[in-house]
PDB file of N, CA and C in Angstrom:
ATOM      1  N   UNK A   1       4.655  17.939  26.502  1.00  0.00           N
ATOM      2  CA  UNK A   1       3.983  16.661  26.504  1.00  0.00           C
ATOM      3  C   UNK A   1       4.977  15.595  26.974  1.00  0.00           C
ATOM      4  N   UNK A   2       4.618  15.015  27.812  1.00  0.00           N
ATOM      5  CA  UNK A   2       5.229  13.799  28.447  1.00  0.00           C
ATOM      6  C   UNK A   2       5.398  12.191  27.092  1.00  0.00           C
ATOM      7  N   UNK A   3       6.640  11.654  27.415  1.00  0.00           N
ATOM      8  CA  UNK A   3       6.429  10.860  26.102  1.00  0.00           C
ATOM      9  C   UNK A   3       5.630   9.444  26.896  1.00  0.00           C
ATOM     10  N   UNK A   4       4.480   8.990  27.921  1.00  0.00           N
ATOM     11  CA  UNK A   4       3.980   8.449  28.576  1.00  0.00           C
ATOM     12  C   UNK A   4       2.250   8.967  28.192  1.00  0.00           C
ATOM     13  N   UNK A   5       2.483  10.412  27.715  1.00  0.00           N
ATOM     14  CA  UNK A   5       0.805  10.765  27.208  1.00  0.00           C
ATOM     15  C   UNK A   5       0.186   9.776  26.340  1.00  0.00           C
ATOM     16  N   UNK A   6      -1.127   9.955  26.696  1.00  0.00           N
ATOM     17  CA  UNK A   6      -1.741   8.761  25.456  1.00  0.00           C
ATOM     18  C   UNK A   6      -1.748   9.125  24.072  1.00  0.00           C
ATOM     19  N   UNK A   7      -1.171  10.612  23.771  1.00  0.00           N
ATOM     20  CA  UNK A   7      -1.513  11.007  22.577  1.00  0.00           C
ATOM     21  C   UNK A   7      -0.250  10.588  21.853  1.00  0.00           C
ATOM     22  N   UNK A   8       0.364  10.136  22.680  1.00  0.00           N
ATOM     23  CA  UNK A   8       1.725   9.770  21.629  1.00  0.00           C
ATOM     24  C   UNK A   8       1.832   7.862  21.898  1.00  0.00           C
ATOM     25  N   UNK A   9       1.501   7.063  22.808  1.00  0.00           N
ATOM     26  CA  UNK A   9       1.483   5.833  22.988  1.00  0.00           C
ATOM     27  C   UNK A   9       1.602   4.919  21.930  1.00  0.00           C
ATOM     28  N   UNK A  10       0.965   5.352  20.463  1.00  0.00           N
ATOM     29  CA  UNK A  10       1.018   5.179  19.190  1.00  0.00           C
ATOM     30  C   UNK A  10       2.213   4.955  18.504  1.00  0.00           C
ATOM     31  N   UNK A  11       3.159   5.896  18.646  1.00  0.00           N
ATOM     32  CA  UNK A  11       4.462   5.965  18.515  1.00  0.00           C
ATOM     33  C   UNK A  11       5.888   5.183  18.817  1.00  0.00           C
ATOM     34  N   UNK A  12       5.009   4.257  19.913  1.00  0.00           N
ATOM     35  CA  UNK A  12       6.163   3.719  20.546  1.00  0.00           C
ATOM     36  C   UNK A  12       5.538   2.205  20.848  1.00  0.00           C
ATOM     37  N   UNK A  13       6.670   1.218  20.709  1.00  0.00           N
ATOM     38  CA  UNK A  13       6.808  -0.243  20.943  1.00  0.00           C
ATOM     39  C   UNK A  13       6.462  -0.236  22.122  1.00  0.00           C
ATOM     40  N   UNK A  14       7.096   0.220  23.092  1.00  0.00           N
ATOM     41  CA  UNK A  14       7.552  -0.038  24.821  1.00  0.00           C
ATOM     42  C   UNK A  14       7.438   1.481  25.417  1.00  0.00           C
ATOM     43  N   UNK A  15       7.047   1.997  26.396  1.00  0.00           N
ATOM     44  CA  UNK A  15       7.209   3.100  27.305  1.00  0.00           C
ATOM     45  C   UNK A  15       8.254   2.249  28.252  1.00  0.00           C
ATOM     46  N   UNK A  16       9.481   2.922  28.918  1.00  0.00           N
ATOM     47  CA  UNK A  16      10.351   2.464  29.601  1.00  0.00           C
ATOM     48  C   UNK A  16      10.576   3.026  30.899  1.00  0.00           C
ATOM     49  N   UNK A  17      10.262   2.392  32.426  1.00  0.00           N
ATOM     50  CA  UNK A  17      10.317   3.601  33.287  1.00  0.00           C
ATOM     51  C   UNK A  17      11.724   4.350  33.592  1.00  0.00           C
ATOM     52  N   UNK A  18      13.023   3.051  32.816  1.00  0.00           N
ATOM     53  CA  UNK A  18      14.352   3.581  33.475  1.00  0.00           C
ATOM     54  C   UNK A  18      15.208   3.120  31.925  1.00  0.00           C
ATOM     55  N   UNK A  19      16.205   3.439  32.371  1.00  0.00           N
ATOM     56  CA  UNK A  19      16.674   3.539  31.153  1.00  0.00           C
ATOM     57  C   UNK A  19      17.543   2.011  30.861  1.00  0.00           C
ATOM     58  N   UNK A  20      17.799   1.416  32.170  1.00  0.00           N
ATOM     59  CA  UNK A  20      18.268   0.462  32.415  1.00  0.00           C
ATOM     60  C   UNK A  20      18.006  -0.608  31.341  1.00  0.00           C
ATOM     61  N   UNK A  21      16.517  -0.568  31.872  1.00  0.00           N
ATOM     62  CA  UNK A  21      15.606  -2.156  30.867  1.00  0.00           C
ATOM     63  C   UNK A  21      14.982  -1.429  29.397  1.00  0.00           C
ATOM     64  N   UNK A  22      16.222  -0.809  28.992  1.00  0.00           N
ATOM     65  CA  UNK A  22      15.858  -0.310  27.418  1.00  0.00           C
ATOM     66  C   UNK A  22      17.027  -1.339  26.754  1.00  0.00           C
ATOM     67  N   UNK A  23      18.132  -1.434  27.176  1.00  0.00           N
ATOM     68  CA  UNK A  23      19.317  -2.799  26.160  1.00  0.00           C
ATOM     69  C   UNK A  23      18.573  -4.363  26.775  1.00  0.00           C
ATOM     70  N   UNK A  24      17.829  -4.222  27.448  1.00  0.00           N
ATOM     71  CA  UNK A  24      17.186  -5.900  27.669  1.00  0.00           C
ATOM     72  C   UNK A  24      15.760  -6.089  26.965  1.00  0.00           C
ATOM     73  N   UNK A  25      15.201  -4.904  26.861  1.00  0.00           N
ATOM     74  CA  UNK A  25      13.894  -5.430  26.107  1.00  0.00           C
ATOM     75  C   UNK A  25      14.173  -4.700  24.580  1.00  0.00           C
ATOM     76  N   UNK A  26      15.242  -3.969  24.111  1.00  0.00           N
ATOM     77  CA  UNK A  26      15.676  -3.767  22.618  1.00  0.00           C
ATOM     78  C   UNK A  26      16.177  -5.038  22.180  1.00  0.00           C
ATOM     79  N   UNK A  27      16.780  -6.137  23.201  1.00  0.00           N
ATOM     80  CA  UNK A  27      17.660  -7.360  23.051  1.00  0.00           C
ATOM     81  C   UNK A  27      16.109  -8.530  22.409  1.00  0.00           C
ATOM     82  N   UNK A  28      15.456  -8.343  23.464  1.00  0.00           N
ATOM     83  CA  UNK A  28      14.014  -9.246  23.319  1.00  0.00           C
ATOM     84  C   UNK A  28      13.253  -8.864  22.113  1.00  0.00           C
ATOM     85  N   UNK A  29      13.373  -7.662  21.943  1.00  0.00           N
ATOM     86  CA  UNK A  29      12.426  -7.106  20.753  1.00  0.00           C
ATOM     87  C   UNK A  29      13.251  -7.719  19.569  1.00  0.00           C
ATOM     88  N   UNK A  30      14.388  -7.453  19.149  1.00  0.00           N
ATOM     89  CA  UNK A  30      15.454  -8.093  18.297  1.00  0.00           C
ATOM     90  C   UNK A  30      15.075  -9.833  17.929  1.00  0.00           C
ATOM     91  N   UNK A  31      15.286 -10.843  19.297  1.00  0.00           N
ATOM     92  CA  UNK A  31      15.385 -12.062  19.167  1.00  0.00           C
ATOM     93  C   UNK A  31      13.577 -12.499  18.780  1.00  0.00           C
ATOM     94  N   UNK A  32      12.690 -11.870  19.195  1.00  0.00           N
ATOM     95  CA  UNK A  32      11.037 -12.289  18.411  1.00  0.00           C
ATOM     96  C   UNK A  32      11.337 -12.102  17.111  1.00  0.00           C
ATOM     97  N   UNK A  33      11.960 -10.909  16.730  1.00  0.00           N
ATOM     98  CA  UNK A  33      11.674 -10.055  15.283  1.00  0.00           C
ATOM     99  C   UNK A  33      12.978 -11.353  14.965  1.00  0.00           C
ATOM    100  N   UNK A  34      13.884 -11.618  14.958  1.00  0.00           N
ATOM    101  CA  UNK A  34      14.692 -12.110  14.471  1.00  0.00           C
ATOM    102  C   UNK A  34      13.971 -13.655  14.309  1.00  0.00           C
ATOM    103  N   UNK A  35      13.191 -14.510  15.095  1.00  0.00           N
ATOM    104  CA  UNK A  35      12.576 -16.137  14.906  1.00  0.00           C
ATOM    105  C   UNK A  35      11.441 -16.044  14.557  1.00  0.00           C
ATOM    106  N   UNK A  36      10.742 -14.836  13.689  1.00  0.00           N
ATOM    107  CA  UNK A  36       9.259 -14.554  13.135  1.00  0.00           C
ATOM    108  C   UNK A  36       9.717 -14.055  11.776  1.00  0.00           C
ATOM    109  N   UNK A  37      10.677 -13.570  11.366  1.00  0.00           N
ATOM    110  CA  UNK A  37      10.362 -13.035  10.207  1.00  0.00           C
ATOM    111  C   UNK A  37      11.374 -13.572   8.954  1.00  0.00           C
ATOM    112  N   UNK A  38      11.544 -13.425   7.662  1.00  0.00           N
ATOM    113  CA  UNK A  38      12.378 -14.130   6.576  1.00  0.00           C
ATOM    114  C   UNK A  38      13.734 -13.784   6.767  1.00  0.00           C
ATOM    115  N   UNK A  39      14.670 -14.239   6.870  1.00  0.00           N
ATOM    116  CA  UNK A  39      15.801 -14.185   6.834  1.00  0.00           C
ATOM    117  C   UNK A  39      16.028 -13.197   5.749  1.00  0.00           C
ATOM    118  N   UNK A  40      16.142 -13.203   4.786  1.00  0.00           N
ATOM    119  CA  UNK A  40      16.104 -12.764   3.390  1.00  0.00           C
ATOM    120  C   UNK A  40      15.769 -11.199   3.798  1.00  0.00           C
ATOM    121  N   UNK A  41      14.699 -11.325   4.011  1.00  0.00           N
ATOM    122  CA  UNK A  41      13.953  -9.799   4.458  1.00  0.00           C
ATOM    123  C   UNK A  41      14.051  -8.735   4.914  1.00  0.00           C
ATOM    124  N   UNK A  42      14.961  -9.597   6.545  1.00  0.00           N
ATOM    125  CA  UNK A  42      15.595  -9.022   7.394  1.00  0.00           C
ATOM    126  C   UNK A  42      16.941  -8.312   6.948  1.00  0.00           C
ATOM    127  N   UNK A  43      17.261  -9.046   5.975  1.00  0.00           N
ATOM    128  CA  UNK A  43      18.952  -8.778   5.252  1.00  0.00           C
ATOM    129  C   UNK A  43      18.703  -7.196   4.408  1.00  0.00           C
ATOM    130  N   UNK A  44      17.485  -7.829   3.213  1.00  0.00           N
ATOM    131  CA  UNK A  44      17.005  -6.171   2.811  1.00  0.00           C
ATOM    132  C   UNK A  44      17.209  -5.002   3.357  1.00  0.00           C
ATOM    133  N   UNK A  45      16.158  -5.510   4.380  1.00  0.00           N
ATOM    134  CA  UNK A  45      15.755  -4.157   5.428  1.00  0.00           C
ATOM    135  C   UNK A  45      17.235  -3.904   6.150  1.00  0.00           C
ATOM    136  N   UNK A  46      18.433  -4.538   6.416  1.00  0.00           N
ATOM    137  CA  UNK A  46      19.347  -3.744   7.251  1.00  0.00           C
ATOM    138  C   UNK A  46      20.429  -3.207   5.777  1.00  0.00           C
ATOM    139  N   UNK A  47      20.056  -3.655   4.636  1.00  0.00           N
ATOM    140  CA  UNK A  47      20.632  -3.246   3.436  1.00  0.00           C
ATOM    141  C   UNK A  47      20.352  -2.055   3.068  1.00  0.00           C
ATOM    142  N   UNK A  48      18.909  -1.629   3.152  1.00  0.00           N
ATOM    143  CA  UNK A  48      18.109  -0.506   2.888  1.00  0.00           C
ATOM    144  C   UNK A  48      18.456   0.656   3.788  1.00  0.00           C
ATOM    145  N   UNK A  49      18.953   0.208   5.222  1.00  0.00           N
ATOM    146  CA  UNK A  49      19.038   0.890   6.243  1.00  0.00           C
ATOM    147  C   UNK A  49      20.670   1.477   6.043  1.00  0.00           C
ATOM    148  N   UNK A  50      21.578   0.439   6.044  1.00  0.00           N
ATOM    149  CA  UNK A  50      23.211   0.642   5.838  1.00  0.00           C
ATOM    150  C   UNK A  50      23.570   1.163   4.615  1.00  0.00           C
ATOM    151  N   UNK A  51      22.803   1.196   2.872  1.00  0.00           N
ATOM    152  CA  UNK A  51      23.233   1.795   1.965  1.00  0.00           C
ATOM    153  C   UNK A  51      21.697   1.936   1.649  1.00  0.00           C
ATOM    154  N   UNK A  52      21.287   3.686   2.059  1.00  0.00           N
ATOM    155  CA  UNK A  52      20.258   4.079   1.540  1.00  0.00           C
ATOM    156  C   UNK A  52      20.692   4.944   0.208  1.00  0.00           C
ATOM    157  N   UNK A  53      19.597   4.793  -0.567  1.00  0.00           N
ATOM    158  CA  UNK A  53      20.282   5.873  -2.284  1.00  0.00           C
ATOM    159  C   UNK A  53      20.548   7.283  -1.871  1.00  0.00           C
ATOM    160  N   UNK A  54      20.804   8.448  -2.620  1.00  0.00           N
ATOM    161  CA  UNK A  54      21.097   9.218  -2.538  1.00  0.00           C
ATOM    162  C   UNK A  54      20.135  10.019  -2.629  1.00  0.00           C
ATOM    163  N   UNK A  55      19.025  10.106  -2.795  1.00  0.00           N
ATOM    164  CA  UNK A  55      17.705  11.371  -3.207  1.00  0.00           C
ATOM    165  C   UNK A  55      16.478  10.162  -2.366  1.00  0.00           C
ATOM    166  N   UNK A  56      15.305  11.074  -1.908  1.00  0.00           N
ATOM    167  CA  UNK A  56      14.078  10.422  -1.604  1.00  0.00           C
ATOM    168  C   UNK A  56      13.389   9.384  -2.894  1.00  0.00           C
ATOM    169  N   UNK A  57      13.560   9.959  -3.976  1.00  0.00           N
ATOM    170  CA  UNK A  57      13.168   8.968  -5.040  1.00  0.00           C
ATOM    171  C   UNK A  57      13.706   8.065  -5.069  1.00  0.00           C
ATOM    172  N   UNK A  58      15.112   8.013  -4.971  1.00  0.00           N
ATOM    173  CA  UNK A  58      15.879   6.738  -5.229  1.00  0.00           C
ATOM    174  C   UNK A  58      15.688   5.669  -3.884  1.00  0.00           C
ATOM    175  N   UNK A  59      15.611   6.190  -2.293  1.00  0.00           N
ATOM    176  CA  UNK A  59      15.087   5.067  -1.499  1.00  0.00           C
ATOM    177  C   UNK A  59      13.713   4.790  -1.791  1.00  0.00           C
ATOM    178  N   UNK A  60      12.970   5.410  -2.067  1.00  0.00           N
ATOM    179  CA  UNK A  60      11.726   4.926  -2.623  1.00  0.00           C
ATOM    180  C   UNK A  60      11.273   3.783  -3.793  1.00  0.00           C
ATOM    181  N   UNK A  61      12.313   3.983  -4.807  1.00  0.00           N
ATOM    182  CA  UNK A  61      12.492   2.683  -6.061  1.00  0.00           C
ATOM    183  C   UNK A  61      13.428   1.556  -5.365  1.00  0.00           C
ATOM    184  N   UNK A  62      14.310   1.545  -4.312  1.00  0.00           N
ATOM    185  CA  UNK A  62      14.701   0.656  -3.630  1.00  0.00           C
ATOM    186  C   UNK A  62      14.111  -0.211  -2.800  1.00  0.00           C
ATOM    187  N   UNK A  63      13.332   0.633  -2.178  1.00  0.00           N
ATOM    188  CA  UNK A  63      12.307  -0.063  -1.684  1.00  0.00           C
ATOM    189  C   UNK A  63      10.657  -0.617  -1.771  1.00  0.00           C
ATOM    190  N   UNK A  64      10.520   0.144  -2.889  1.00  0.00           N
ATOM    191  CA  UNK A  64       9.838  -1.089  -4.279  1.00  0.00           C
ATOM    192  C   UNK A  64      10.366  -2.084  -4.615  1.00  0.00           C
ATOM    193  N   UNK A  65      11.605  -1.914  -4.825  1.00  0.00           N
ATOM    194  CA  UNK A  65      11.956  -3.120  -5.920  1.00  0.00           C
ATOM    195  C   UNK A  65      11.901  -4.065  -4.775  1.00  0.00           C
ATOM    196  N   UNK A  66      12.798  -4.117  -3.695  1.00  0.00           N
ATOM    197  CA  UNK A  66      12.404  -5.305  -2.246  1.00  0.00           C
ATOM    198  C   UNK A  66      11.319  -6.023  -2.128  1.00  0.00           C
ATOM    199  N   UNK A  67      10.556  -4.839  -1.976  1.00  0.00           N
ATOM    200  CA  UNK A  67       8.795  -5.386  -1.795  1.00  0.00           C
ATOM    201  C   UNK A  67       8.742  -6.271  -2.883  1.00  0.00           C
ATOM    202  N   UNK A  68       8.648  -5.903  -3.841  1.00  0.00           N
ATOM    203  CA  UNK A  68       8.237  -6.097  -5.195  1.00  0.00           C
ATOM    204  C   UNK A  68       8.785  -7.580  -5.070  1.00  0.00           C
ATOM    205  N   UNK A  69       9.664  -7.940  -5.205  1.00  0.00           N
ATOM    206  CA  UNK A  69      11.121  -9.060  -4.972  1.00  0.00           C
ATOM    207  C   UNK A  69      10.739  -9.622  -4.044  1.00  0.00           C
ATOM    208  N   UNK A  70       9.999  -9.451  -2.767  1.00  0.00           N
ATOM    209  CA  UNK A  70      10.313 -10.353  -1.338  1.00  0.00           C
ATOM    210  C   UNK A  70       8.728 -10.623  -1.811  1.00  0.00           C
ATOM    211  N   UNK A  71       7.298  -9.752  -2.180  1.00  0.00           N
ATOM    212  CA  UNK A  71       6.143 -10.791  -2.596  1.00  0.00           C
ATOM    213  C   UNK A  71       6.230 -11.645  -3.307  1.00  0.00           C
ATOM    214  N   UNK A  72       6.889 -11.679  -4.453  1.00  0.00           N
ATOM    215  CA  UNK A  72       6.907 -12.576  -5.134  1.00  0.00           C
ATOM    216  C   UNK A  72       8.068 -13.577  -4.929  1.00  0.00           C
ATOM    217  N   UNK A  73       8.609 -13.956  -3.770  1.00  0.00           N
ATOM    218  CA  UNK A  73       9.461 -14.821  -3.845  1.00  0.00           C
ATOM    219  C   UNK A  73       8.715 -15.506  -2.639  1.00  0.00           C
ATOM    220  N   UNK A  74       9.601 -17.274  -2.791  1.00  0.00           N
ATOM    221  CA  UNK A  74       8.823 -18.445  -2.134  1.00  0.00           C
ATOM    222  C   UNK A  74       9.309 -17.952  -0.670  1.00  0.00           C
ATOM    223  N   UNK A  75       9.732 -16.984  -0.045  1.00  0.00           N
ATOM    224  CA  UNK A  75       9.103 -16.517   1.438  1.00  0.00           C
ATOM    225  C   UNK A  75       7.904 -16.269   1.332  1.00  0.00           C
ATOM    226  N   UNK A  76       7.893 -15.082  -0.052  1.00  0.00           N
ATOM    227  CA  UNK A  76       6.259 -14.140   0.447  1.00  0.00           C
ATOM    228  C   UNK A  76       5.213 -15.545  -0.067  1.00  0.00           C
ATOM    229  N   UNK A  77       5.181 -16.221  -0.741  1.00  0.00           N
ATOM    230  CA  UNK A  77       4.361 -17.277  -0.779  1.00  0.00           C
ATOM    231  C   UNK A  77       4.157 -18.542   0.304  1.00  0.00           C
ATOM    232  N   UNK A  78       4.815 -18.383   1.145  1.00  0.00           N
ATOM    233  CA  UNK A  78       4.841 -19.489   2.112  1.00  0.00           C
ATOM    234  C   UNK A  78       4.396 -18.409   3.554  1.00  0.00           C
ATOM    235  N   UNK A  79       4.498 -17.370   3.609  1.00  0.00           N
ATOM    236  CA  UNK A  79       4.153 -16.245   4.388  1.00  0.00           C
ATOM    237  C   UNK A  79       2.741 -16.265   4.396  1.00  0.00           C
ATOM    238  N   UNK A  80       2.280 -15.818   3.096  1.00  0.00           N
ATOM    239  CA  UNK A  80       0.413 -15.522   2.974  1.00  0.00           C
ATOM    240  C   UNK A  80       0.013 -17.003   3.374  1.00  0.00           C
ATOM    241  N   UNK A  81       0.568 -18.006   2.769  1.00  0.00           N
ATOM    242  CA  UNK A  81      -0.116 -19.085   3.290  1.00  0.00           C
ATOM    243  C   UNK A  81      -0.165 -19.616   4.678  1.00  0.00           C
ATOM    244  N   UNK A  82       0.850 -19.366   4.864  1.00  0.00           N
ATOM    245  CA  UNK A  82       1.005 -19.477   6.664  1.00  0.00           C
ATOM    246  C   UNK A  82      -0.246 -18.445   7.610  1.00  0.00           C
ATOM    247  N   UNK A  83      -0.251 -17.192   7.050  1.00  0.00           N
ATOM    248  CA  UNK A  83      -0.825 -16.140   7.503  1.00  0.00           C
ATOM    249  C   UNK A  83      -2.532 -16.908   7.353  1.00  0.00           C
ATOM    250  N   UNK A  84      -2.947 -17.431   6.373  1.00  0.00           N
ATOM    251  CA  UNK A  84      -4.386 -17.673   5.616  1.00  0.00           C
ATOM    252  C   UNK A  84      -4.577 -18.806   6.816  1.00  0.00           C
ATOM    253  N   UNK A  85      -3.460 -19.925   7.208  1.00  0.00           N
ATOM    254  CA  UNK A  85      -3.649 -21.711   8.040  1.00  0.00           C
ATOM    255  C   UNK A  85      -3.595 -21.306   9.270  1.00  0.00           C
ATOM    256  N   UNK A  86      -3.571 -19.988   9.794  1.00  0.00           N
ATOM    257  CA  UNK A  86      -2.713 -19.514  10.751  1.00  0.00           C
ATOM    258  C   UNK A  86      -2.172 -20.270  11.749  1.00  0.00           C
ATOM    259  N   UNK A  87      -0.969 -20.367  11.035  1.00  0.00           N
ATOM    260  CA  UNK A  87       0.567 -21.397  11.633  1.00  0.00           C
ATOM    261  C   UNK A  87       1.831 -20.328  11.496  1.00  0.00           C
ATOM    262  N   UNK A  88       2.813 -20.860  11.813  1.00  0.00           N
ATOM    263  CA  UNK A  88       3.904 -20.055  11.743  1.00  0.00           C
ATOM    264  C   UNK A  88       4.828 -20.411  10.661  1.00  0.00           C
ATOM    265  N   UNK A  89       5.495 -19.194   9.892  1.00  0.00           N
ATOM    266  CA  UNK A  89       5.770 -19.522   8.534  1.00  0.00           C
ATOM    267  C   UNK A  89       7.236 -20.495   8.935  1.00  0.00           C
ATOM    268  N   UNK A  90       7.236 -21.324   7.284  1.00  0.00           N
ATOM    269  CA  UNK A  90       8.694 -21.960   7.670  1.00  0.00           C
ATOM    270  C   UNK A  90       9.372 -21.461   6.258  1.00  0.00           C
ATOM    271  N   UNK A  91       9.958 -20.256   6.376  1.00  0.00           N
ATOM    272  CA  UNK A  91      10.913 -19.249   5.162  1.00  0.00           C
ATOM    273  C   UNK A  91      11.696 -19.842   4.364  1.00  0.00           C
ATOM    274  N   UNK A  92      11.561 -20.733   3.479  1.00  0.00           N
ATOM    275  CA  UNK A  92      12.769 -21.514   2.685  1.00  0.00           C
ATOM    276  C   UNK A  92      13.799 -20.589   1.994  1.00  0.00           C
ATOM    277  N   UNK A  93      13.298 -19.470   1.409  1.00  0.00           N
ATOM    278  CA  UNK A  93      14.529 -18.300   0.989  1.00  0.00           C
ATOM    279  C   UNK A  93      16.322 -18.550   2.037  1.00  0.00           C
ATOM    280  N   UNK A  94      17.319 -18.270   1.217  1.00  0.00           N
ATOM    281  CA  UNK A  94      18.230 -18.057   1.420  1.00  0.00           C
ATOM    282  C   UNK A  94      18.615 -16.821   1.064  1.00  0.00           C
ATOM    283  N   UNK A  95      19.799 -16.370   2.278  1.00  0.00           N
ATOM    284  CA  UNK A  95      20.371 -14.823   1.444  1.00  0.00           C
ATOM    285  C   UNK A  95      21.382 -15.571   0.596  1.00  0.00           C
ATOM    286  N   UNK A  96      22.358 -16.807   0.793  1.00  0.00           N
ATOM    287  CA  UNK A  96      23.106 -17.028   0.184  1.00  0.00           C
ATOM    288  C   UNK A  96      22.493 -17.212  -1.529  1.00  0.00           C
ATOM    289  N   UNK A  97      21.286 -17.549  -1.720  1.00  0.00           N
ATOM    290  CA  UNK A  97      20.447 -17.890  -2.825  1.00  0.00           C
ATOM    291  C   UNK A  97      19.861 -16.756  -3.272  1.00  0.00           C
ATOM    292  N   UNK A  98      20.155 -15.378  -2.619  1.00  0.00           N
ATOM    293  CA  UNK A  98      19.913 -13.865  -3.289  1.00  0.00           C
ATOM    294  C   UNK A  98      20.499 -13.435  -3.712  1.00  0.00           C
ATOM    295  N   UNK A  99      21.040 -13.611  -4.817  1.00  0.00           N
ATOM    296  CA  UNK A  99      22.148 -12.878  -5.213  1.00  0.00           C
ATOM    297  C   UNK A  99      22.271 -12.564  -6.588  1.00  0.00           C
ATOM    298  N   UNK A 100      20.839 -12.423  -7.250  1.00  0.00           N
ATOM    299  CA  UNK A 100      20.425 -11.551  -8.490  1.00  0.00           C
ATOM    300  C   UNK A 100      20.468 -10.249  -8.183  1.00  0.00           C
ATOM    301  N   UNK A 101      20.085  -9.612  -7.258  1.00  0.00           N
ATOM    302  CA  UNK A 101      19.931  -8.014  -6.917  1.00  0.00           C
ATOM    303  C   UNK A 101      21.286  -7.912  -5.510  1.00  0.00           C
ATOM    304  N   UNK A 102      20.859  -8.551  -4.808  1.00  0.00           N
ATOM    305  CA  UNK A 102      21.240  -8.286  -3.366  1.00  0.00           C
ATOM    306  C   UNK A 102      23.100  -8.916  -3.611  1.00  0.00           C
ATOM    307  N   UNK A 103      24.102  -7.875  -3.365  1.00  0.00           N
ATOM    308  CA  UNK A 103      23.820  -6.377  -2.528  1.00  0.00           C
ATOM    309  C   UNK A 103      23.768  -5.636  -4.039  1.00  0.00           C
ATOM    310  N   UNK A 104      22.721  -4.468  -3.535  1.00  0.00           N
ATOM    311  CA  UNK A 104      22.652  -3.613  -4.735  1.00  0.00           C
ATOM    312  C   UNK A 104      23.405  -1.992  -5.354  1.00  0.00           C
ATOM    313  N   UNK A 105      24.138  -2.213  -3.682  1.00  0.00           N
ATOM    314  CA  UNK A 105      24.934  -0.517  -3.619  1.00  0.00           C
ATOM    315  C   UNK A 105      26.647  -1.698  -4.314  1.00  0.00           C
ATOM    316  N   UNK A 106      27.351  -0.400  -4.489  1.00  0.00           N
ATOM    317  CA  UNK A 106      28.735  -0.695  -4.857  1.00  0.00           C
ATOM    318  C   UNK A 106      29.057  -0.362  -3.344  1.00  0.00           C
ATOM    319  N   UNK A 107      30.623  -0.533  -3.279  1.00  0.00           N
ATOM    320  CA  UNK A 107      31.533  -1.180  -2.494  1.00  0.00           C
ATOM    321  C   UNK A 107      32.316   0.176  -2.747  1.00  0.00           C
ATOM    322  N   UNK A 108      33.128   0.740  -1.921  1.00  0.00           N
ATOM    323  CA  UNK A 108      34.005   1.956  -2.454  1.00  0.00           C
ATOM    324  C   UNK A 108      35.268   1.483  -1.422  1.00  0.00           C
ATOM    325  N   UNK A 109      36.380   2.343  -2.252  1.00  0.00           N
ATOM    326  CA  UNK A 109      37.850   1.797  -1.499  1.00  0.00           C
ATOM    327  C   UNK A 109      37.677   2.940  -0.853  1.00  0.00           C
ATOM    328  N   UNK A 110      37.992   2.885   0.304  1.00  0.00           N
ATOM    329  CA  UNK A 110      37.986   4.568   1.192  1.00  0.00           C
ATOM    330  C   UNK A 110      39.257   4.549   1.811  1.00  0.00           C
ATOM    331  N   UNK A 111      40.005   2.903   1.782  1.00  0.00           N
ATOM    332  CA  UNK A 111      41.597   3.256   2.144  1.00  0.00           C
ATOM    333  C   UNK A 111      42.466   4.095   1.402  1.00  0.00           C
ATOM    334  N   UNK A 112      43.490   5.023   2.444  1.00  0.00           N
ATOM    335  CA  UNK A 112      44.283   5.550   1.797  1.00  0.00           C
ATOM    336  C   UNK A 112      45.512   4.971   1.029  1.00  0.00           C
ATOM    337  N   UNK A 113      45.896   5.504   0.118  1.00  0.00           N
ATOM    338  CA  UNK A 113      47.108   4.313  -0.578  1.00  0.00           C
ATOM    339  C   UNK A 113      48.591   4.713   0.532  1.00  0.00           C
ATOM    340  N   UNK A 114      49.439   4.031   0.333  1.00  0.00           N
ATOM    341  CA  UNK A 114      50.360   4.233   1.194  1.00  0.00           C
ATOM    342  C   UNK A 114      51.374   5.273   0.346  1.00  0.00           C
ATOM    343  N   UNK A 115      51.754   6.060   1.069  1.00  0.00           N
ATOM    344  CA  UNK A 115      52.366   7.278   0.716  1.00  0.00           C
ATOM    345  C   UNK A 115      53.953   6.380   0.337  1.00  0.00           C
ATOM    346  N   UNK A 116      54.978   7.413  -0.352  1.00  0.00           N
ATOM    347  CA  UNK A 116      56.569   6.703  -0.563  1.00  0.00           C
ATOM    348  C   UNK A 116      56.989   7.374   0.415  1.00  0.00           C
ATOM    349  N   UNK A 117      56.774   8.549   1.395  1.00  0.00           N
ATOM    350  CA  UNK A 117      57.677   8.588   2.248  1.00  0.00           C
ATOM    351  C   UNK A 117      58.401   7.602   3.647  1.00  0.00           C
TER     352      UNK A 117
END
């Protein structure tokens, strides 16, 4: 199956004819997604992505608790309402102002200590 079939079209953002204009429209796809969506959100989601838990259950309660955390905070309330006036949201959340949960993984020393020789 060709990845251009319609049975897979579903699957994909962009069909690309060259490989060229895949770092210019990954760049474009980035800068929409980056001036449409919560700051805050965005931070999650590359949090979720860079320290996922260790078992399927555990990214799964991680990413509850986000959800859980990003509806009920004055993004997700200024979001539905934006969504209901249909206008474009204005995200008052800060990441600097997240910082009950977020970051939620530990930090590990992975430097080596310096040897006495």
């Amino acid at each position: 199956m060709r990845p251009d079939s319609p049975n897979l079209s579903s699957l994909y953002q962009d069909i690309l004819p060259n490989k060229e204009d895949v770092l210019p429209a990954a760049l474009s796809f980035a800068k929409t997604i980056a001036a449409t969506s919560a700051p805050v959100s965005i931070t999650y989601t590359k949090g979720l992505l860079h320290h996922p838990g260790m078992t399927i259950e555990e990214n799964h309660l991680l990413d509850s608790r986000a959800i859980k955390r990003r509806g009920a905070s004055k993004d997700g309330e200024e979001g539905l309402k934006a969504f209901m006036q249909r206008r474009s949201p204005n995200f008052p959340d800060t990441v600097s102002g997240e910082t009950s949960w977020y970051p939620w993984w530990k930090s590990r020393d992975v430097n080596q200590p310096k040897t006495k020789l």
